[in-house]
PDB file of N, CA and C in Angstrom:
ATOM      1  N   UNK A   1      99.890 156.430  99.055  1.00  0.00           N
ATOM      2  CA  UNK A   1      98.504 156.028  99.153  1.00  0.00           C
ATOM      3  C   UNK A   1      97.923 156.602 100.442  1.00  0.00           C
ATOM      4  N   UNK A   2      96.779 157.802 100.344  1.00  0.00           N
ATOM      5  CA  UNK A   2      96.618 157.915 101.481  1.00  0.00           C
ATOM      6  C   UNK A   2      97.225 158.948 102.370  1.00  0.00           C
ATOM      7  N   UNK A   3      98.264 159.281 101.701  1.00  0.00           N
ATOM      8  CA  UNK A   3      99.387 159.551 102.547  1.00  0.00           C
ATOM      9  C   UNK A   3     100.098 159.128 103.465  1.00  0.00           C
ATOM     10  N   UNK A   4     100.110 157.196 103.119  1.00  0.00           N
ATOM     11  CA  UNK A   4     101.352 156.948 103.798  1.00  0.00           C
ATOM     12  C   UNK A   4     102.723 156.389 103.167  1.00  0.00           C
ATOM     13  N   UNK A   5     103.657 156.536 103.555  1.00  0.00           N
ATOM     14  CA  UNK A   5     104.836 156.257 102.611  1.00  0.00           C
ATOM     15  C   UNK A   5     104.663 154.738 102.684  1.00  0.00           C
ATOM     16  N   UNK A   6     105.725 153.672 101.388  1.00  0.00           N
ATOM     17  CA  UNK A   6     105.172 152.385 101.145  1.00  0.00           C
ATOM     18  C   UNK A   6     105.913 151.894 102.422  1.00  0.00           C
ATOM     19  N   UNK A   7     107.057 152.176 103.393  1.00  0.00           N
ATOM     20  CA  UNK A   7     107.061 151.486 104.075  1.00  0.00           C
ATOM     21  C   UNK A   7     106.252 151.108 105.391  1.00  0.00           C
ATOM     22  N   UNK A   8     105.220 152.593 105.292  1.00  0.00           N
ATOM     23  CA  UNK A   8     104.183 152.272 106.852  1.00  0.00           C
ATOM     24  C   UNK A   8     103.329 151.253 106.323  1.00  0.00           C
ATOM     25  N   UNK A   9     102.471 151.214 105.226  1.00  0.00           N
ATOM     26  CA  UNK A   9     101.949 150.115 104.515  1.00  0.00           C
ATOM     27  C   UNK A   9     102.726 148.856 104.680  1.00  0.00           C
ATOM     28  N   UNK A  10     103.964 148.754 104.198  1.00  0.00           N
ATOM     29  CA  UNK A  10     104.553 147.562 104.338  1.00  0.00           C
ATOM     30  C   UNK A  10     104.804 147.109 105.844  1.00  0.00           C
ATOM     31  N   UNK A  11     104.560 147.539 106.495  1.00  0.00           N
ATOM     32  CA  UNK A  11     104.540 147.561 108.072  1.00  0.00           C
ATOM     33  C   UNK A  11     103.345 147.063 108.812  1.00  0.00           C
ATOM     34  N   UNK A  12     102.113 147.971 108.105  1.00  0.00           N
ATOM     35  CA  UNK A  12     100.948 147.647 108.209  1.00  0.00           C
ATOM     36  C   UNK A  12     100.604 146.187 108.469  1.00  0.00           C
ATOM     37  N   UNK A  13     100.851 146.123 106.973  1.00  0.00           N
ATOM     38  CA  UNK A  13     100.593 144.786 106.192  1.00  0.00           C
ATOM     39  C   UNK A  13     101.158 143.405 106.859  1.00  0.00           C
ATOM     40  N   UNK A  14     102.556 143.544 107.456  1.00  0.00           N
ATOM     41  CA  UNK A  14     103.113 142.468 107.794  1.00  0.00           C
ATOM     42  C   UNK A  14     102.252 142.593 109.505  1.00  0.00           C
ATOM     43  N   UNK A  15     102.435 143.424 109.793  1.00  0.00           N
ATOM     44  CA  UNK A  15     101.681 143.499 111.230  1.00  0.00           C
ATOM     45  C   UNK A  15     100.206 142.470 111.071  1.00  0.00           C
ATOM     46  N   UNK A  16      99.562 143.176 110.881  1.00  0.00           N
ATOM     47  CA  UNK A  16      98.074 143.009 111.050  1.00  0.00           C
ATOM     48  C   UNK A  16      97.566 142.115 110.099  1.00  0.00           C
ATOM     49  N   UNK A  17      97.919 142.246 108.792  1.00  0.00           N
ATOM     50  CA  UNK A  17      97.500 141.317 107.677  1.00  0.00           C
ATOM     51  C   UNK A  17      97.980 140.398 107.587  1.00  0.00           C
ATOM     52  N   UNK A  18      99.165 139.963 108.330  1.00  0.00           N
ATOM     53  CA  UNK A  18      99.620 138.594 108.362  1.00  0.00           C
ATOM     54  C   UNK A  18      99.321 138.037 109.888  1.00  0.00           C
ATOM     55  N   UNK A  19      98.811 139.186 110.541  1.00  0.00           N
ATOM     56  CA  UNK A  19      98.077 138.956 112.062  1.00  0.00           C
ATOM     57  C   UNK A  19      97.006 137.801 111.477  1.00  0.00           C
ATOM     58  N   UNK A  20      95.983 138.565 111.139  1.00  0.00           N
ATOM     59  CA  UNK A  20      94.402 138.259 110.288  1.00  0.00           C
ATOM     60  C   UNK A  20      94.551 136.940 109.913  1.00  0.00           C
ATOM     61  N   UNK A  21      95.792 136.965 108.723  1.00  0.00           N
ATOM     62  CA  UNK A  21      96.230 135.433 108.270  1.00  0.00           C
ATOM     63  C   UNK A  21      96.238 134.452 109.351  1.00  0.00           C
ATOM     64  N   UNK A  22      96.710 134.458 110.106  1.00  0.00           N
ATOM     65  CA  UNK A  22      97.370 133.535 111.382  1.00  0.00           C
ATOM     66  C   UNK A  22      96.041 133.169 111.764  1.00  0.00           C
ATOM     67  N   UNK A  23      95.309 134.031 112.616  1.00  0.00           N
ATOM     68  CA  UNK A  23      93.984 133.790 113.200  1.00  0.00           C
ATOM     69  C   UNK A  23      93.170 132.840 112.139  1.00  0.00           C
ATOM     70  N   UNK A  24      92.780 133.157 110.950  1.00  0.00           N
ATOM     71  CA  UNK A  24      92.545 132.576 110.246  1.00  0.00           C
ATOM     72  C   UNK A  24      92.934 131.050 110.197  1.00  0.00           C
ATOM     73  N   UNK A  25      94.303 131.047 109.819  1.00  0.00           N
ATOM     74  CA  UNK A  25      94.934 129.849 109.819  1.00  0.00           C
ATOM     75  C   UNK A  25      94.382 128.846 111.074  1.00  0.00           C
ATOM     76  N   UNK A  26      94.238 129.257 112.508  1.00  0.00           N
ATOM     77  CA  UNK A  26      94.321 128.624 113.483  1.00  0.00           C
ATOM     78  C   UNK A  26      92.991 128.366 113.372  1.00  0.00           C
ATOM     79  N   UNK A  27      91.641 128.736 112.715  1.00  0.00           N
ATOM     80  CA  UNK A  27      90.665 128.656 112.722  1.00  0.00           C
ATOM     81  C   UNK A  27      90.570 127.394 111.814  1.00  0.00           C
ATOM     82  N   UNK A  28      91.088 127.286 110.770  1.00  0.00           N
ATOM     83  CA  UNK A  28      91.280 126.120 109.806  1.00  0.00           C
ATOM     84  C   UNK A  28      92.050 124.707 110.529  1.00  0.00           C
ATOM     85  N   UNK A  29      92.877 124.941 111.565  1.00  0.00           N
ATOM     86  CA  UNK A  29      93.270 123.813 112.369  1.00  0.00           C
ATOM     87  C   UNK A  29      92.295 123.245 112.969  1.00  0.00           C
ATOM     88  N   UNK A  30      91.595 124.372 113.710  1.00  0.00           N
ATOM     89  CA  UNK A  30      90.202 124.028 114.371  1.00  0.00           C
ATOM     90  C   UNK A  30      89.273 122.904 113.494  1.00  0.00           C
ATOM     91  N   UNK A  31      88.761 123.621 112.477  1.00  0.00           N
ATOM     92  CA  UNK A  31      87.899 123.056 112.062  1.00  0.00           C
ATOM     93  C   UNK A  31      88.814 121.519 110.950  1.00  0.00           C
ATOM     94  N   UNK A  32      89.658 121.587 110.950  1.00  0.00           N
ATOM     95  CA  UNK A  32      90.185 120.248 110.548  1.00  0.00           C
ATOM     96  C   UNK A  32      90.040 119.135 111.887  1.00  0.00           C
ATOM     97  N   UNK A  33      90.964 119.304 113.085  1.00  0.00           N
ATOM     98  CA  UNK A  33      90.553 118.642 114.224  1.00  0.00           C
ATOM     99  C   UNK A  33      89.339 118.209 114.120  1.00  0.00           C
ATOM    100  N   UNK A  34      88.447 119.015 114.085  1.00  0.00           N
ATOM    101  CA  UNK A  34      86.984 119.205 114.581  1.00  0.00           C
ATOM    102  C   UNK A  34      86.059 117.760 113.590  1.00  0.00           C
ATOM    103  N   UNK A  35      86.590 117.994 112.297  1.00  0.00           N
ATOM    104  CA  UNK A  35      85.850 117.163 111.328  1.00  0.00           C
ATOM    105  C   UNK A  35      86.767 116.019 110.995  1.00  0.00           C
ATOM    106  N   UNK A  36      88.034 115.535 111.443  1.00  0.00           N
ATOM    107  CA  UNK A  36      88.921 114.635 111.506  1.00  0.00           C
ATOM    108  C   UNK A  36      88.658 113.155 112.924  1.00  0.00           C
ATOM    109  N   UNK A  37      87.295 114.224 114.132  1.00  0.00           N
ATOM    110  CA  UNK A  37      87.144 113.947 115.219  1.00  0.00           C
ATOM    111  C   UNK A  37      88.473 113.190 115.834  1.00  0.00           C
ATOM    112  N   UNK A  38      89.475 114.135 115.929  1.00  0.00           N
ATOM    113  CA  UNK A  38      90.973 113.929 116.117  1.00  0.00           C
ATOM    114  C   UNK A  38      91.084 113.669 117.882  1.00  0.00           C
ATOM    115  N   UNK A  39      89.936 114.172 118.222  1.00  0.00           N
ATOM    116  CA  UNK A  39      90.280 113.654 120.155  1.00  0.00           C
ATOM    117  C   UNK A  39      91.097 115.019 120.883  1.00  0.00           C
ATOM    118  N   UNK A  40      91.120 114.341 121.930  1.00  0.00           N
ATOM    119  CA  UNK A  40      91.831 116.081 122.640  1.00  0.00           C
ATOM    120  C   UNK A  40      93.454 116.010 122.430  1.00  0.00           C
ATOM    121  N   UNK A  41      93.999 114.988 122.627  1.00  0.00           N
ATOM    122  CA  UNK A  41      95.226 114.450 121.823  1.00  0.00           C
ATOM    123  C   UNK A  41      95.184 115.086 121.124  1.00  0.00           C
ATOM    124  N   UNK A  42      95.537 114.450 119.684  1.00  0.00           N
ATOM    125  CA  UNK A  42      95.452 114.603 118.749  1.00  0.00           C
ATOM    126  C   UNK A  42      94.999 116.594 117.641  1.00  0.00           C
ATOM    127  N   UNK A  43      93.967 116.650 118.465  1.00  0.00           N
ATOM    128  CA  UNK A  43      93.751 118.321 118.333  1.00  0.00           C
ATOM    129  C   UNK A  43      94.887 119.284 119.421  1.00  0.00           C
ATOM    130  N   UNK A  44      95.496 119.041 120.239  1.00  0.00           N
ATOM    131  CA  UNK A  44      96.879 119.341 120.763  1.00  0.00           C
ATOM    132  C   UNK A  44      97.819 119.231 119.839  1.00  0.00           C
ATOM    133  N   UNK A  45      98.128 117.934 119.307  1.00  0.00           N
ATOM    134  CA  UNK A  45      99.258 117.563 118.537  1.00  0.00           C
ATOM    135  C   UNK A  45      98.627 118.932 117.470  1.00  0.00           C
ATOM    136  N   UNK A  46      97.511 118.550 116.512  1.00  0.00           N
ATOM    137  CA  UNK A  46      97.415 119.673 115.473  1.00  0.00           C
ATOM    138  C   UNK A  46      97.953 120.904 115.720  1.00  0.00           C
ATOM    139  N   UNK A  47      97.037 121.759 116.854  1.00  0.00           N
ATOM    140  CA  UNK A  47      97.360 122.975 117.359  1.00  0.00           C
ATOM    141  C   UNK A  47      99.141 123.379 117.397  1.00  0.00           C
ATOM    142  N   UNK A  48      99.790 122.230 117.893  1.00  0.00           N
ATOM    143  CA  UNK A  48     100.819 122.805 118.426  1.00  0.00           C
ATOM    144  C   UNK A  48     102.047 122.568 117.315  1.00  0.00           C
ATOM    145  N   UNK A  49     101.579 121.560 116.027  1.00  0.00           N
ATOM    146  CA  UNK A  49     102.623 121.103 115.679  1.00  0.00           C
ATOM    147  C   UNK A  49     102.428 122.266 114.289  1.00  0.00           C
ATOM    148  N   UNK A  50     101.258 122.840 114.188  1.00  0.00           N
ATOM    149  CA  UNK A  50     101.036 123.246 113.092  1.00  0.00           C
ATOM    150  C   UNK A  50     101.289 124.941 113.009  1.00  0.00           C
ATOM    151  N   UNK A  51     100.644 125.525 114.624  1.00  0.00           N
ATOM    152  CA  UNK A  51     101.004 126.555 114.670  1.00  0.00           C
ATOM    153  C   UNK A  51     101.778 126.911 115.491  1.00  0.00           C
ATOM    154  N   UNK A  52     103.229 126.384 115.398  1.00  0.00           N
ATOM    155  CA  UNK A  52     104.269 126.156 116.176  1.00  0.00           C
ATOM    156  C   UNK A  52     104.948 127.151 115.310  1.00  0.00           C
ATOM    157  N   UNK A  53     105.607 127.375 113.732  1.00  0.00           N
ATOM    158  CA  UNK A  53     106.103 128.118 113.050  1.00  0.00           C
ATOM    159  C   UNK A  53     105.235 129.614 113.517  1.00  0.00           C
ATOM    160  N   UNK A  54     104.159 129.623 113.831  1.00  0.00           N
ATOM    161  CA  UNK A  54     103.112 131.409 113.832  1.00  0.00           C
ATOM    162  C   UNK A  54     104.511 131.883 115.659  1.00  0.00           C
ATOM    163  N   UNK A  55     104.359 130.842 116.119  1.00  0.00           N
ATOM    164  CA  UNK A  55     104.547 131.418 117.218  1.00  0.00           C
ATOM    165  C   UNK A  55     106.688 132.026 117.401  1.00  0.00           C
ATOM    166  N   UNK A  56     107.126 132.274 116.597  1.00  0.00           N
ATOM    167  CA  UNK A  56     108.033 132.565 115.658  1.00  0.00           C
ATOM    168  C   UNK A  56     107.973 133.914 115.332  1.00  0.00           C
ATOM    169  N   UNK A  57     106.801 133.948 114.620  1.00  0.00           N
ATOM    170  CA  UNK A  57     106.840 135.345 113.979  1.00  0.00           C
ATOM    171  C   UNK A  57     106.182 136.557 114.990  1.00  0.00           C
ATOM    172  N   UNK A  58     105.559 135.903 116.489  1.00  0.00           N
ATOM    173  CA  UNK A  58     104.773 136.463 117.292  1.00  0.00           C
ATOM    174  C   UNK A  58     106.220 136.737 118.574  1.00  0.00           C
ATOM    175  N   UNK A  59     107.201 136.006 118.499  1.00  0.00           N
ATOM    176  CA  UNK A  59     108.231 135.807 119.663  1.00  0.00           C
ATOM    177  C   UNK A  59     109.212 137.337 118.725  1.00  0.00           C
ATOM    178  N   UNK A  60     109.358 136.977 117.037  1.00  0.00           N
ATOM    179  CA  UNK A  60     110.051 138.036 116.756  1.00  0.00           C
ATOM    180  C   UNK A  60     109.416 139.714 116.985  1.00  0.00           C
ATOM    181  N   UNK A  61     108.128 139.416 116.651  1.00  0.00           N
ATOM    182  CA  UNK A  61     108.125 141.297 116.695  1.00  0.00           C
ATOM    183  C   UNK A  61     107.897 141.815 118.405  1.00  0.00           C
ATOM    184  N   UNK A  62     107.862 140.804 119.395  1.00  0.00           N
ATOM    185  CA  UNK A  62     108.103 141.493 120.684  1.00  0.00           C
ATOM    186  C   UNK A  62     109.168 141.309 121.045  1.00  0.00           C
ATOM    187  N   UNK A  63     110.533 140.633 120.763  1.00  0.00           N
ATOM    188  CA  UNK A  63     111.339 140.638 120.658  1.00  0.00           C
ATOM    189  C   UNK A  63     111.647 142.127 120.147  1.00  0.00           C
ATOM    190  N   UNK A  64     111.423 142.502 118.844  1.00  0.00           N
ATOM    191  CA  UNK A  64     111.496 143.913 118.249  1.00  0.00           C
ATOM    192  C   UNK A  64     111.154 144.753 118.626  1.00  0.00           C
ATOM    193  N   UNK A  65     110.324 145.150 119.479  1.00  0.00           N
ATOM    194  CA  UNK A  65     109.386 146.002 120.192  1.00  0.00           C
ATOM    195  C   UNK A  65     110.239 146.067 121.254  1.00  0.00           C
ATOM    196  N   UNK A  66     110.840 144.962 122.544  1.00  0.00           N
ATOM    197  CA  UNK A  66     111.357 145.106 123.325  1.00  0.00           C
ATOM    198  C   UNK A  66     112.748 146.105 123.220  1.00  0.00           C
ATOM    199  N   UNK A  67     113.593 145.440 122.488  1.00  0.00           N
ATOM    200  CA  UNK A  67     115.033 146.131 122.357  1.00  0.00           C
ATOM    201  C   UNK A  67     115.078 147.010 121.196  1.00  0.00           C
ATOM    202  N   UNK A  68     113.638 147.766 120.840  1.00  0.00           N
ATOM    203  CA  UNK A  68     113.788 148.872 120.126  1.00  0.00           C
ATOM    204  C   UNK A  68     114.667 148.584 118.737  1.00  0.00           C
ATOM    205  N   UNK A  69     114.046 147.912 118.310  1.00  0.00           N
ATOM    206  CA  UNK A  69     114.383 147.247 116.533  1.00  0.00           C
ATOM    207  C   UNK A  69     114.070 147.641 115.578  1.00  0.00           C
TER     208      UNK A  69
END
């Protein structure tokens, strides 16, 4: 496609398009807090308990990046 082979796409994709996802996602925490009027508590607890798994997939690819993976 394009001329790129399927694994730069598949590379792409997990990069950036599951980047996009995330941001997204954290935007939907937001606005749950937000309309839950969850308090500063409570919108902590959300933030951290929810996008606690993103920060995983953000520790692995600099992890990967670092020791050339």
């Amino acid at each position: 496609m394009f001329g790129f082979t399927e694994e730069q796409v598949a590379e792409w994709g997990m990069t950036f398009g599951l980047g996009a996802f995330m941001l997204y996602m954290l935007f939907i925490i937001g606005e749950l807090a937000y309309r839950s009027k969850a308090g500063k508590v409570g919108t902590f607890a959300l933030f951290f308990v929810l996008a606690f798994g993103m920060l995983g997939f953000v520790a692995k690819a600099i992890i990967q990046k670092l020791w050339g993976i």
